[in-house]
Protein backbone atom coordinates (compact mmCIF):
# COMPACT_ATOMS: atom_id res chain seq x y z
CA UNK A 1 -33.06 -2.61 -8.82
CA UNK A 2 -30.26 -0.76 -8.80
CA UNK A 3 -30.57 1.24 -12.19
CA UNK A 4 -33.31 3.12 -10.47
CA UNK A 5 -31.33 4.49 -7.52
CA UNK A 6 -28.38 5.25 -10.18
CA UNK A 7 -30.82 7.26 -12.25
CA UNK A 8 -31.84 9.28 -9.03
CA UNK A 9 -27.89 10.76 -8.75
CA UNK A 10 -27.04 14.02 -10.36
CA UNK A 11 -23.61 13.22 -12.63
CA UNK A 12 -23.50 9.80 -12.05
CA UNK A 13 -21.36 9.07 -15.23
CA UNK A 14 -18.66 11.28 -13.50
CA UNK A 15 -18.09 8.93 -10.37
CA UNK A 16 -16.63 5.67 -12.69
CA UNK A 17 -13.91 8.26 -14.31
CA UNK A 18 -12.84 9.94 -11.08
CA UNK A 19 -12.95 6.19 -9.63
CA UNK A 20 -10.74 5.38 -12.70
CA UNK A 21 -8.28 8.32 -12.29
CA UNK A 22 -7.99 7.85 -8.40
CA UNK A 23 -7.16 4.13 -9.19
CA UNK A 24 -4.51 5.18 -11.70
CA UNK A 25 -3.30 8.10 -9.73
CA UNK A 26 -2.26 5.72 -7.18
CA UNK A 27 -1.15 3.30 -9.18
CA UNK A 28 1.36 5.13 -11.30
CA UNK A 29 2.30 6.95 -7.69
CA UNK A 30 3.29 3.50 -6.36
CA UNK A 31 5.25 2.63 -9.34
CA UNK A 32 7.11 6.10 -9.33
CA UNK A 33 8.03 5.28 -5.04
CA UNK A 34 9.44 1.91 -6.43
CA UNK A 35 11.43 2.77 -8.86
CA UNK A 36 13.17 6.09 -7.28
CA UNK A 37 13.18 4.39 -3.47
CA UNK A 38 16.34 4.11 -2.36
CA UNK A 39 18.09 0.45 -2.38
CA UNK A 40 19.58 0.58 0.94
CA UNK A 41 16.12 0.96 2.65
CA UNK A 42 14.50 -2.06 0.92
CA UNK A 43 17.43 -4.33 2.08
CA UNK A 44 17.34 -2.44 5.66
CA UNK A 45 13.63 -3.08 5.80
CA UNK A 46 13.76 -7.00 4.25
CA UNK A 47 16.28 -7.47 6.68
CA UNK A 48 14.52 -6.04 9.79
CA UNK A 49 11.94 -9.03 10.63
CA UNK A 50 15.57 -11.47 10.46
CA UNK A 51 17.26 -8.95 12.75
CA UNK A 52 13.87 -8.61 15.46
CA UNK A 53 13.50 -12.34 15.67
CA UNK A 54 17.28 -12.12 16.27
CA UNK A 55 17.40 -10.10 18.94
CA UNK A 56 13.82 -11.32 20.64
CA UNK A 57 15.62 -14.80 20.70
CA UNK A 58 18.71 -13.20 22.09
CA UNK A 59 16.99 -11.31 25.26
CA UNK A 60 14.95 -14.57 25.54
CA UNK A 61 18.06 -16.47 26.27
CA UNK A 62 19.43 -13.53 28.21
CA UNK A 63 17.26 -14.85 31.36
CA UNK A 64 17.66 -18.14 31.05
């Protein structure tokens, strides 16, 4: 069923490799961020939903 609407699209053996280098693209992107990000901002941002509950449970007890 769907081989004949693939047959019907000009280049369609282009769209898997520019799916494929998009993918990669990305990919390798993401593992460049990770390695060069700085240390200090993964710890700040692990540590941030620790330090919201923190102070949400302090202004909850604020008007007690």
């Amino acid at each position: 069923m769907f081989k004949y609407y693939f047959e019907q699209v000009n280049n369609v053996e282009v769209w898997p490799i520019i799916s494929l280098i998009i993918f990669i693209t990305f990919f390798i992107g993401l593992l460049v961020w990770v390695v060069k990000v700085d240390k200090k901002y993964i710890q700040d941002m692990s540590n941030l939903p620790v330090e919201e509950d923190a102070e949400n449970n302090k202004n909850q007890f604020d008007y007690v």
